[in-house]
C-alpha atoms as a PDB file:
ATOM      1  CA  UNK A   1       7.946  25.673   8.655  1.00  0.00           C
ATOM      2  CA  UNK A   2      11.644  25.262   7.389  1.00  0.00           C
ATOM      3  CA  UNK A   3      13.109  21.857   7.117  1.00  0.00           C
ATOM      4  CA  UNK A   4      15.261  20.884  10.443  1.00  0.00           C
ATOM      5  CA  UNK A   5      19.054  20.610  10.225  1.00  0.00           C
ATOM      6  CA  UNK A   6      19.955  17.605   8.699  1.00  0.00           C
ATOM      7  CA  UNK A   7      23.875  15.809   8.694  1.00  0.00           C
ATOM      8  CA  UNK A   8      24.227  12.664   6.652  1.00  0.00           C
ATOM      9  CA  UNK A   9      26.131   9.841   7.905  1.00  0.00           C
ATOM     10  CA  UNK A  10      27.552   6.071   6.374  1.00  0.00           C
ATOM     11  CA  UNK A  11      26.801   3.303   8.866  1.00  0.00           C
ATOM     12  CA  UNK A  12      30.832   2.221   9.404  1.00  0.00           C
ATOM     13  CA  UNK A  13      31.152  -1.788   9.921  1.00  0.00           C
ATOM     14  CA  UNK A  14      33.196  -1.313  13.073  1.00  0.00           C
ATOM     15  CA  UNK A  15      29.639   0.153  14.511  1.00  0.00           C
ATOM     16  CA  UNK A  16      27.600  -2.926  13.845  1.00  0.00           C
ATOM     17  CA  UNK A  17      26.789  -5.758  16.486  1.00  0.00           C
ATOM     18  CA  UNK A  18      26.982  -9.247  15.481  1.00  0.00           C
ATOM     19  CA  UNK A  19      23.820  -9.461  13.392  1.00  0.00           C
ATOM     20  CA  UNK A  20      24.998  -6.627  11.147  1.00  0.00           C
ATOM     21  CA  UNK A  21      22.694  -4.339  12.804  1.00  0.00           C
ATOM     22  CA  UNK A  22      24.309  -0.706  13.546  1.00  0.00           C
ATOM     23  CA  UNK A  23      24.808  -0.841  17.666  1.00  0.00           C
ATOM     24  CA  UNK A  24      21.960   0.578  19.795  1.00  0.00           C
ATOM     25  CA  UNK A  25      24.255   3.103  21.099  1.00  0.00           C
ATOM     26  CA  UNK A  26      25.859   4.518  17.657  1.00  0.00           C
ATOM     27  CA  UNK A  27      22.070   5.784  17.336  1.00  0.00           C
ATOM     28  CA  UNK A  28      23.429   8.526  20.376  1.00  0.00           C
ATOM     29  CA  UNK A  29      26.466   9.026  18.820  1.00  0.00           C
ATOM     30  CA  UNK A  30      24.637  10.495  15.197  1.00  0.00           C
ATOM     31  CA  UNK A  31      22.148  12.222  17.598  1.00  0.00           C
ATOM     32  CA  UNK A  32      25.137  13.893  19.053  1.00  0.00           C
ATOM     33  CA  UNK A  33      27.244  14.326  16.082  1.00  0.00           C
ATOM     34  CA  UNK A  34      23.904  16.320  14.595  1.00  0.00           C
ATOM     35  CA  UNK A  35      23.415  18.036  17.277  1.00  0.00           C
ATOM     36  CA  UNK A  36      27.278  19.526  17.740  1.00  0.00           C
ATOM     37  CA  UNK A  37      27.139  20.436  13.816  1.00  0.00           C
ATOM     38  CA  UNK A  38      23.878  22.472  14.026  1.00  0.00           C
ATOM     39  CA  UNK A  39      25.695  24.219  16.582  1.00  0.00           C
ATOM     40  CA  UNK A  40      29.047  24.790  14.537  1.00  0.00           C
ATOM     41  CA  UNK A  41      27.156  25.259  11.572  1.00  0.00           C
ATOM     42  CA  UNK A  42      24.793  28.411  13.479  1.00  0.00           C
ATOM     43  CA  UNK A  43      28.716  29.870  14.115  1.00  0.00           C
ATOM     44  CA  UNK A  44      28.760  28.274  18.014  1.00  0.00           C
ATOM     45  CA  UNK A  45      32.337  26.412  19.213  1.00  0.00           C
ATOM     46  CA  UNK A  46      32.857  24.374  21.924  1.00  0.00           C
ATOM     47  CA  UNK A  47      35.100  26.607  23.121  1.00  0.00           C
ATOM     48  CA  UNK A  48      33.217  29.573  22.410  1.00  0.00           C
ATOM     49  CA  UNK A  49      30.671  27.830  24.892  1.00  0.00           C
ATOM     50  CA  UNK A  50      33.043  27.059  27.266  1.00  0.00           C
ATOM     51  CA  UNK A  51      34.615  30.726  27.087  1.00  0.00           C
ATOM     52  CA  UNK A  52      31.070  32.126  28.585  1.00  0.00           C
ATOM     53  CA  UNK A  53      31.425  29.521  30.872  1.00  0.00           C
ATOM     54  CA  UNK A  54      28.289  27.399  30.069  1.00  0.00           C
ATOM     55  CA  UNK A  55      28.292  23.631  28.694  1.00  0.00           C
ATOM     56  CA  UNK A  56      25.517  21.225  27.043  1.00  0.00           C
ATOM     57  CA  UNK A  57      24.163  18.729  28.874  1.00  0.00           C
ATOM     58  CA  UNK A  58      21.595  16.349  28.036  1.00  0.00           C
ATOM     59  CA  UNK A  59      18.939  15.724  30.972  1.00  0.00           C
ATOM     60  CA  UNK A  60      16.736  12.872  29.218  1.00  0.00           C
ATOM     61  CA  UNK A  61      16.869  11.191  26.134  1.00  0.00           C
ATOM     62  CA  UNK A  62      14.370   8.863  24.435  1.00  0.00           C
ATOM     63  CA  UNK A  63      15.475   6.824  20.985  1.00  0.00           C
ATOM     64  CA  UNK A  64      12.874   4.912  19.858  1.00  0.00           C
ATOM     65  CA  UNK A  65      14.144   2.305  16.998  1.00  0.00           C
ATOM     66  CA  UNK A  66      12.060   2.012  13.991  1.00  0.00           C
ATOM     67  CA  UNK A  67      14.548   0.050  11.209  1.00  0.00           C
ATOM     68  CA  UNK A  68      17.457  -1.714  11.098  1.00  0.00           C
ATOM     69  CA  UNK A  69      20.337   0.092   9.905  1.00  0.00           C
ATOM     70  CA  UNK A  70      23.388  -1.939   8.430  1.00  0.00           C
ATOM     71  CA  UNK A  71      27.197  -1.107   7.457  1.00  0.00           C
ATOM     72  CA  UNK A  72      26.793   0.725   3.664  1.00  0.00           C
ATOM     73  CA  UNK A  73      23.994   2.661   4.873  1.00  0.00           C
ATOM     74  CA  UNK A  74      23.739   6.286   4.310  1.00  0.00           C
ATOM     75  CA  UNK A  75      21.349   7.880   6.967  1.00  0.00           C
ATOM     76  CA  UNK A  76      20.051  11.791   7.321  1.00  0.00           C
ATOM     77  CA  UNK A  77      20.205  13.040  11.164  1.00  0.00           C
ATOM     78  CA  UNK A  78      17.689  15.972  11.317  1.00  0.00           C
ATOM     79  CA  UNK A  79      18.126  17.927  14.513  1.00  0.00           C
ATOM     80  CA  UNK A  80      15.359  20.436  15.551  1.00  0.00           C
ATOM     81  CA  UNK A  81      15.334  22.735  18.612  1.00  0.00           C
ATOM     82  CA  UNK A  82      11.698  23.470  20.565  1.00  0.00           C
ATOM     83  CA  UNK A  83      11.918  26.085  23.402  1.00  0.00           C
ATOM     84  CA  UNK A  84      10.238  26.574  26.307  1.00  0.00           C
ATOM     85  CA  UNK A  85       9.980  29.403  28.355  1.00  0.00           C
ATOM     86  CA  UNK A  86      12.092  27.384  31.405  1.00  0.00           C
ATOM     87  CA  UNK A  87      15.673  26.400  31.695  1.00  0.00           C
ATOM     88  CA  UNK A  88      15.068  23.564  29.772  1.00  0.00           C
ATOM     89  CA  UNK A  89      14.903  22.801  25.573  1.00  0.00           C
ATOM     90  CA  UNK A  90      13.562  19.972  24.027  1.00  0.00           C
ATOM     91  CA  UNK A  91      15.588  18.255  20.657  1.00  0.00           C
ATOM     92  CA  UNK A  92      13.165  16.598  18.034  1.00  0.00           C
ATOM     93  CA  UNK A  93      15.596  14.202  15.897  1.00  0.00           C
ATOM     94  CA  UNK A  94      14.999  11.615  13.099  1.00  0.00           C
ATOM     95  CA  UNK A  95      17.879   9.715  11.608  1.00  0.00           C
ATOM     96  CA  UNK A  96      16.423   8.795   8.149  1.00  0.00           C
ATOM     97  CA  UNK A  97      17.631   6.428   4.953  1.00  0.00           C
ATOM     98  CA  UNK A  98      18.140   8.279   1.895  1.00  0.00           C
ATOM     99  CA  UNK A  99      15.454   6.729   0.800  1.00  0.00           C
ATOM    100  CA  UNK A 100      13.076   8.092   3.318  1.00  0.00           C
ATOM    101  CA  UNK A 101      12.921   5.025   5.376  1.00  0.00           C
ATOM    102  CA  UNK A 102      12.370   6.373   9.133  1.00  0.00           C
ATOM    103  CA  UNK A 103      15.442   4.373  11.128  1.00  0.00           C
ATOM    104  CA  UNK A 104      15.104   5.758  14.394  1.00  0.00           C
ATOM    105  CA  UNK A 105      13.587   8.980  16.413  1.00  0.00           C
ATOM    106  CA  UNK A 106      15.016  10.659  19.200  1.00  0.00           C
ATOM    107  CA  UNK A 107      13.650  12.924  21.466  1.00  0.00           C
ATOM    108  CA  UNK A 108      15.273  14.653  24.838  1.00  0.00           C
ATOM    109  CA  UNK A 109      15.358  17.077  27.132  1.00  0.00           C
ATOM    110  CA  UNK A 110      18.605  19.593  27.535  1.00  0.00           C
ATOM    111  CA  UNK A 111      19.638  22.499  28.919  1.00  0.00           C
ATOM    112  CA  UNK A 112      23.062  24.887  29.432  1.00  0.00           C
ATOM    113  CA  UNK A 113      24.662  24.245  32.574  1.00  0.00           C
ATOM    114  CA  UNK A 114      26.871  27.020  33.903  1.00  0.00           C
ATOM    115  CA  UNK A 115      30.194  25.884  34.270  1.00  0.00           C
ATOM    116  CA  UNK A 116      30.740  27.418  38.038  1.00  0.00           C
ATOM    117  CA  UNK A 117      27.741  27.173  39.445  1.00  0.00           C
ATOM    118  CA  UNK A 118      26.968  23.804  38.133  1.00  0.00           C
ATOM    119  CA  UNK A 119      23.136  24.763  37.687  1.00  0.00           C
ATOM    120  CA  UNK A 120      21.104  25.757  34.794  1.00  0.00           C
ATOM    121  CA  UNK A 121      21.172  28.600  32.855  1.00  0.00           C
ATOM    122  CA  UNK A 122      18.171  30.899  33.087  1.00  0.00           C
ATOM    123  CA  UNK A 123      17.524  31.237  29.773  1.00  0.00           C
ATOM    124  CA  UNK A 124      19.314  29.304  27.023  1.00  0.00           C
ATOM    125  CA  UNK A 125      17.314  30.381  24.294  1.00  0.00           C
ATOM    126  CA  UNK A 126      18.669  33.865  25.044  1.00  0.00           C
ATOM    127  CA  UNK A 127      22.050  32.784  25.194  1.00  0.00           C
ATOM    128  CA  UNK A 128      22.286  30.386  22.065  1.00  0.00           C
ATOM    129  CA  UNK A 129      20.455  33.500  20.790  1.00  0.00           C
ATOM    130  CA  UNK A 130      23.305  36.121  21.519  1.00  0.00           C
ATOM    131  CA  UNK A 131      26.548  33.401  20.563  1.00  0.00           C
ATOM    132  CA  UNK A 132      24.502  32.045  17.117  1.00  0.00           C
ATOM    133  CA  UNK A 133      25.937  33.872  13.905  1.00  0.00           C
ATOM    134  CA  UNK A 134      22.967  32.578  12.485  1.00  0.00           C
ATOM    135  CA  UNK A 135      19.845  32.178  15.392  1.00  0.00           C
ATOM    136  CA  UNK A 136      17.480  30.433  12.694  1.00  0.00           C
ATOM    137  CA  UNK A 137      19.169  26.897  12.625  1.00  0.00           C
ATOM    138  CA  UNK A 138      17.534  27.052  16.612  1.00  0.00           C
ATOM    139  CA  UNK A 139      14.397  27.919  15.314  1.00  0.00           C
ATOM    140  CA  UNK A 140      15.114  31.692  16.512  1.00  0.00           C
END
């Protein structure tokens, strides 16, 4: 099995509560900012997405905090895709010191909602499948 797609981030002060801890929601934030560059770095916009008229959306989300993180810190935010044979996808995530120190894990459930009909897509393993330039950063 490859290695999952991995950003790295610096904790930034002005994202730290007022123990020095890096705010509970900030751990989202990464999640999302990993998840949006798998997707621009597999060759999928958010207006390419938007364009075939279908749209992320997260349906649960789980983070389950490990280790402090503080302002300095650089993390890794690994984002894996596991599909399903449903209208749903689940996202595996770990944000990670560069040390290896496991900070955080975050799981959730998402699918592609179709932007007219306001339900979800069929099959979004198909579609991320067709738009993807390169399939394998979803596992496909």
């Amino acid at each position: 099995m490859s290695e999952p797609f991995s950003v790295r981030i610096t904790v930034r002060g002005y994202e730290t509560d007022t123990q020095g801890h890096l705010n509970q929601a900030v751990y989202l934030n990464y999640a999302e900012h990993a998840r949006w560059s798998l997707l621009q770095a597999a060759g999928i916009t958010q207006k390419q997405l938007v364009s075939t008229g279908v749209g992320p959306v997260a349906l649960e989300t789980t983070v389950r905090y490990r280790r402090e993180l503080l302002a300095g810190d650089e993390v890794d935010v690994t984002c894996a895709f596991l599909w399903g044979e449903g209208k749903t996808f689940r996202m595996e995530q770990q944000i990670r010191k560069t040390d290896g120190t496991l900070a955080a894990e975050i799981t959730g459930v998402g699918g592609l909602l179709g932007l007219k009909t306001r339900r979800l897509v069929a099959d979004p393993r198909a579609h991320f499948k067709q738009l993807a330039a390169d399939p394998g950063l979803f596992g496909l």
